[in-house]
N, C-alpha and C. Protein backbone atom coordinates (compact mmCIF):
# COMPACT_ATOMS: atom_id res chain seq x y z
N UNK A 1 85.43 138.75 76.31
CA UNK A 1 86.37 138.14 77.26
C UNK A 1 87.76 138.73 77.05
N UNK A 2 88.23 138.91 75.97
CA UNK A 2 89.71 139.53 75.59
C UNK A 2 89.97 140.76 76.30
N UNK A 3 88.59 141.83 76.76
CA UNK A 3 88.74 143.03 76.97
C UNK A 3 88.99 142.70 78.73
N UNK A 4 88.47 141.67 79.06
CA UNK A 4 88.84 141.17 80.79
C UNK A 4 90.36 140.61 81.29
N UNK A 5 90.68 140.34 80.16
CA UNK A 5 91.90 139.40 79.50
C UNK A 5 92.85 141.05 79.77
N UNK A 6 92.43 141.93 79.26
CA UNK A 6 93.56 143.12 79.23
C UNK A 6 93.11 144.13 80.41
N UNK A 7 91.84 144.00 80.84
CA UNK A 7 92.19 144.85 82.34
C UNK A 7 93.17 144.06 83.31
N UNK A 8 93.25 142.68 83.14
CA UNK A 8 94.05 142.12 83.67
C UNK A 8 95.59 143.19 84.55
N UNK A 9 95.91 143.99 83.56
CA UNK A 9 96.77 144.91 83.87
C UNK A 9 96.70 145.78 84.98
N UNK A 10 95.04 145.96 85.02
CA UNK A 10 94.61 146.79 85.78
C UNK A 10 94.47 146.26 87.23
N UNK A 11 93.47 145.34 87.10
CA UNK A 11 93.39 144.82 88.39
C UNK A 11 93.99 143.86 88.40
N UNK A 12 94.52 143.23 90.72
CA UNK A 12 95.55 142.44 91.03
C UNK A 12 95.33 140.90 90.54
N UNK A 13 96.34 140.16 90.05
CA UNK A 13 95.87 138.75 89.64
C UNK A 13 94.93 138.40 90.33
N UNK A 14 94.71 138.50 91.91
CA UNK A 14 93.46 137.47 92.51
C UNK A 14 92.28 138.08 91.88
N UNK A 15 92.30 139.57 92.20
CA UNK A 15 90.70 139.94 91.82
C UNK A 15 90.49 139.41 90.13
N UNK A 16 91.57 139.05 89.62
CA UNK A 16 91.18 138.96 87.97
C UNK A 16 91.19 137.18 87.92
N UNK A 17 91.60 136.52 88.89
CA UNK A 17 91.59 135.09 88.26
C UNK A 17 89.79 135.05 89.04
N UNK A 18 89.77 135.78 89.99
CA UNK A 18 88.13 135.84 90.56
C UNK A 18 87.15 135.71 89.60
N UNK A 19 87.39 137.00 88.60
CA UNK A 19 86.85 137.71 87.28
C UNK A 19 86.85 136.34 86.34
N UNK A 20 87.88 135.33 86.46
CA UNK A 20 87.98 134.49 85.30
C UNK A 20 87.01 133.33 85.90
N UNK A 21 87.16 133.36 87.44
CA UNK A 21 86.11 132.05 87.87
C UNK A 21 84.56 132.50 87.16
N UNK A 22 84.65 133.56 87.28
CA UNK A 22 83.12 134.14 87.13
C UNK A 22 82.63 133.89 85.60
N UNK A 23 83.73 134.37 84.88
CA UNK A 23 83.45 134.22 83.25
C UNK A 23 83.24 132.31 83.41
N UNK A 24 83.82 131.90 83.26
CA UNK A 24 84.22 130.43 83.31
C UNK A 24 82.90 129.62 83.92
């Protein structure tokens, strides 16, 4: 999860809080 945590950088907050619904 930490390594999703730091593409964060990469991709735009929505697609990454998306990424966090998904982990979650």
């Amino acid at each position: 999860m930490e390594k999703r945590i730091g593409n964060k950088d990469k991709f735009p907050t929505s697609s990454f809080k998306i990424t966090a619904s998904v982990s979650d």
